[in-house]
Protein backbone atom coordinates (compact mmCIF):
# COMPACT_ATOMS: atom_id res chain seq x y z
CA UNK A 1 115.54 -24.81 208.41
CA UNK A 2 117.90 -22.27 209.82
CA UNK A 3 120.53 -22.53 212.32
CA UNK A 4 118.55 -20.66 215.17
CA UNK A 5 115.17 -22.89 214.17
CA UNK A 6 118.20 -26.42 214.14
CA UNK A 7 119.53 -25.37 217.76
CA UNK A 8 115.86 -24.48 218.80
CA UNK A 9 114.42 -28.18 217.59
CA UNK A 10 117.40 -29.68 219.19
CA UNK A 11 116.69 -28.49 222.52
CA UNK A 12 113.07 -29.74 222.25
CA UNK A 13 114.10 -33.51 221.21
CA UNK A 14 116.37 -32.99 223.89
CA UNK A 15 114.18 -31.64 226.68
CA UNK A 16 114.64 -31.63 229.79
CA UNK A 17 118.08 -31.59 228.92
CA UNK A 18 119.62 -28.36 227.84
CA UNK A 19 122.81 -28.37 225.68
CA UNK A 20 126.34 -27.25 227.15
CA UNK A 21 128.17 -24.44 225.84
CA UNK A 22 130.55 -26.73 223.92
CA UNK A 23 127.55 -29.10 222.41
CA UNK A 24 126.20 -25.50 221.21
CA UNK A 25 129.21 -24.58 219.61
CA UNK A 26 129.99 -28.36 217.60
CA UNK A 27 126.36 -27.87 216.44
CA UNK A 28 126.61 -24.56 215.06
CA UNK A 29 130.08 -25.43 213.76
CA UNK A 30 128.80 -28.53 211.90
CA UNK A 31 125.60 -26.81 211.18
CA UNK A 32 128.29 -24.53 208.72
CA UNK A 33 129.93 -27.64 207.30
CA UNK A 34 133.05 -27.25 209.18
CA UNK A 35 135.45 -29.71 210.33
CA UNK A 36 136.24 -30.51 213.98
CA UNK A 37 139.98 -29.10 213.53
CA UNK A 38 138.55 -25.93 212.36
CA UNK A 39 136.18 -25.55 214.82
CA UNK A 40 138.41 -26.56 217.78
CA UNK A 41 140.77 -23.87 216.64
CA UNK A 42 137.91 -21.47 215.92
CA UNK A 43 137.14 -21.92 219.68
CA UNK A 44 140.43 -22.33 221.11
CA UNK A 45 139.40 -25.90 222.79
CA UNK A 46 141.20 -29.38 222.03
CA UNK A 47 140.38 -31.22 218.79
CA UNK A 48 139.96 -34.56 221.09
CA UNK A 49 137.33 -32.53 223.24
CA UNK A 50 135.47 -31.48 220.31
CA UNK A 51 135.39 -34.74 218.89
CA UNK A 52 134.10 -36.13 222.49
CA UNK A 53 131.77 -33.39 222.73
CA UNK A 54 130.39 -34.11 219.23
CA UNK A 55 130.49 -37.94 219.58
CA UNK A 56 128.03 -37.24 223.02
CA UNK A 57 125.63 -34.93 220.84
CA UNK A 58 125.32 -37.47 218.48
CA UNK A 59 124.16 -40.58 220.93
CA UNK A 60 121.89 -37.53 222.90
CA UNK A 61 119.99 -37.15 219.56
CA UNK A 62 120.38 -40.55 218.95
CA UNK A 63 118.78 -41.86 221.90
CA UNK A 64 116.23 -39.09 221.71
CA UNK A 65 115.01 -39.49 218.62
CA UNK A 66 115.51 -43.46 218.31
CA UNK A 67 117.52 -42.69 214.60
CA UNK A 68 121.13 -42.68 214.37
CA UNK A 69 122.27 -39.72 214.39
CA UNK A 70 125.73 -38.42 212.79
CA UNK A 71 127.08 -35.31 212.48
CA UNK A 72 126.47 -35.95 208.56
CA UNK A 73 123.09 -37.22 208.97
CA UNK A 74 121.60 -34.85 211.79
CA UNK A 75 119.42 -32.47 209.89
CA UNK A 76 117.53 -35.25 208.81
CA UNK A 77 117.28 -37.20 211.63
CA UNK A 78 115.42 -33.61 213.05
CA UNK A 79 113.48 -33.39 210.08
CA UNK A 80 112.36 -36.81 211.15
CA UNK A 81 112.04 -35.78 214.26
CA UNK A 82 109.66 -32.91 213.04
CA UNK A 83 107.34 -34.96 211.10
CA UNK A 84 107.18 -37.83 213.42
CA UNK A 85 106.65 -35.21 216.47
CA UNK A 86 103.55 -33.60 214.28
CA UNK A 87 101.35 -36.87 213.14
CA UNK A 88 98.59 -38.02 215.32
């Protein structure tokens, strides 16, 4: 699965809801293994936003999906997802 087809199958789990600007960004950033610190300074916002922001993505997909959901976990909670979305 590829970033683009991870942000895409996020969205869907996640529909109606739509994620923020910031959510996109922690995803993408964990997505390519990279820590909050490097991604808040990537981004220019706080490390304690990104954190927040990253702690509400995880209960979102949590909630969503009815796995918990980390941000060391999430590509196979959305594999799950997948497969659980696709039997009858």
């Amino acid at each position: 699965m590829t970033l683009e087809e991870g942000l895409e199958l996020v969205e869907q789990v996640l529909a109606p809801k739509q994620l923020n600007k910031v959510q996109k960004i922690v995803l993408r950033g964990v997505w390519q293994e990279q820590s909050y610190k490097e991604i808040s300074e990537e981004f220019g916002y706080t490390l304690g936003h990104i954190k927040d922001t990253g702690a509400d993505l995880w209960k979102l997909l949590s909630a969503a999906t009815g796995e918990k959901a980390t941000r060391y976990n999430f590509r196979g909670v959305l594999k799950w997802a997948t497969i659980s979305r696709s039997e009858p």
